[in-house]
Protein backbone atom coordinates (compact mmCIF):
# COMPACT_ATOMS: atom_id res chain seq x y z
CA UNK A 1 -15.53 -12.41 -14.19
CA UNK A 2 -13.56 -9.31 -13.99
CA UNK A 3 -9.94 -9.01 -16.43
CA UNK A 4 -6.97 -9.06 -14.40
CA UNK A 5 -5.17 -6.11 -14.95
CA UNK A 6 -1.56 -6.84 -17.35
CA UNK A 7 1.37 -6.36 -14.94
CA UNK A 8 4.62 -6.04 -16.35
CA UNK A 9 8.09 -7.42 -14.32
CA UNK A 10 10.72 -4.47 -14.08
CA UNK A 11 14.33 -5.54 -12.62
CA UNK A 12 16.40 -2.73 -11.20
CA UNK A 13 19.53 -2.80 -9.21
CA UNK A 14 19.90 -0.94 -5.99
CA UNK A 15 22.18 -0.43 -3.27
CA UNK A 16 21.77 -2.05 -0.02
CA UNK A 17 21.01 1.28 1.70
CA UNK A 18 17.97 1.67 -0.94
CA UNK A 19 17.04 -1.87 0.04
CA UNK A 20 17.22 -1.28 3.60
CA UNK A 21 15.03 1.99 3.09
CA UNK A 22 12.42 -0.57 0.89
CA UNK A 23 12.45 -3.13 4.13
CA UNK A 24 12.01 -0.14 6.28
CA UNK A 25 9.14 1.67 4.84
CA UNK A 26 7.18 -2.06 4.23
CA UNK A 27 7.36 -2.87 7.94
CA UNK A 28 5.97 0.98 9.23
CA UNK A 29 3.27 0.53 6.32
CA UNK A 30 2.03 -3.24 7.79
CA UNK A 31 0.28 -3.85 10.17
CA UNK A 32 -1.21 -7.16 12.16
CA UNK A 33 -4.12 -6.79 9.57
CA UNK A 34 -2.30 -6.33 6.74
CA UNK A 35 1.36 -6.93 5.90
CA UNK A 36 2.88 -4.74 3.25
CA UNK A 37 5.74 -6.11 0.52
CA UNK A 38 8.40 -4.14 -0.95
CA UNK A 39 6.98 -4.74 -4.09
CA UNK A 40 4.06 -2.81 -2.57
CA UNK A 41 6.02 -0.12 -1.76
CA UNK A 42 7.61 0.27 -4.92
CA UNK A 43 4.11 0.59 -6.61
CA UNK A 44 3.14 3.13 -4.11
CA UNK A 45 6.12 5.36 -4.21
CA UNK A 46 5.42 5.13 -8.52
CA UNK A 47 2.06 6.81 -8.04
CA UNK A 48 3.13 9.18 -5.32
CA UNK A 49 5.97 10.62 -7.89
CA UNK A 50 3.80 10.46 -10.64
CA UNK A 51 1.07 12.94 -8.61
CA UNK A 52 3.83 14.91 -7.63
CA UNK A 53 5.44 15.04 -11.00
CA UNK A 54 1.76 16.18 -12.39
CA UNK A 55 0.62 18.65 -9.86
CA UNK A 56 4.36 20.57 -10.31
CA UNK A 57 5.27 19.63 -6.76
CA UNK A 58 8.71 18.02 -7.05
CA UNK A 59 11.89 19.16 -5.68
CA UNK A 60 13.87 20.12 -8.51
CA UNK A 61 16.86 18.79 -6.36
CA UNK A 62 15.38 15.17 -5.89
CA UNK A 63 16.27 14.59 -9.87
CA UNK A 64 19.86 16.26 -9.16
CA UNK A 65 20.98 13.53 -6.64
CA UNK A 66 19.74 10.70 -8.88
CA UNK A 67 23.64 10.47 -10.11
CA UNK A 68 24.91 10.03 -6.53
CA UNK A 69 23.10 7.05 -6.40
């Protein structure tokens, strides 16, 4: 039997425009097939930074409007 993988809960507040973004982006992800959660998204979005972050490919000015947020 495989070992589930350790999953850790993280509780953020965001606006209702963020959320709204969140909904968004889960409904053009799913499909008939395959419906995808926020949480999903979330996860997703995590990895894409982090490749970003690692390959030097970030906007510099992504990080600047974190405090208009």
């Amino acid at each position: 039997m495989p070992k589930r993988e350790k999953s850790k809960r993280l509780q953020v507040v965001i606006s209702e425009d963020q959320d709204s973004l969140l909904t968004k982006t889960a409904y053009q992800l799913s499909n008939p097939e395959r419906l995808v959660s926020k949480s999903e998204v979330v996860r997703l979005g995590i990895a894409m930074l982090n490749k970003a972050v690692e390959k030097g490919e970030l906007d510099p000015d992504l990080i600047e409007g974190l405090d208009d947020r």
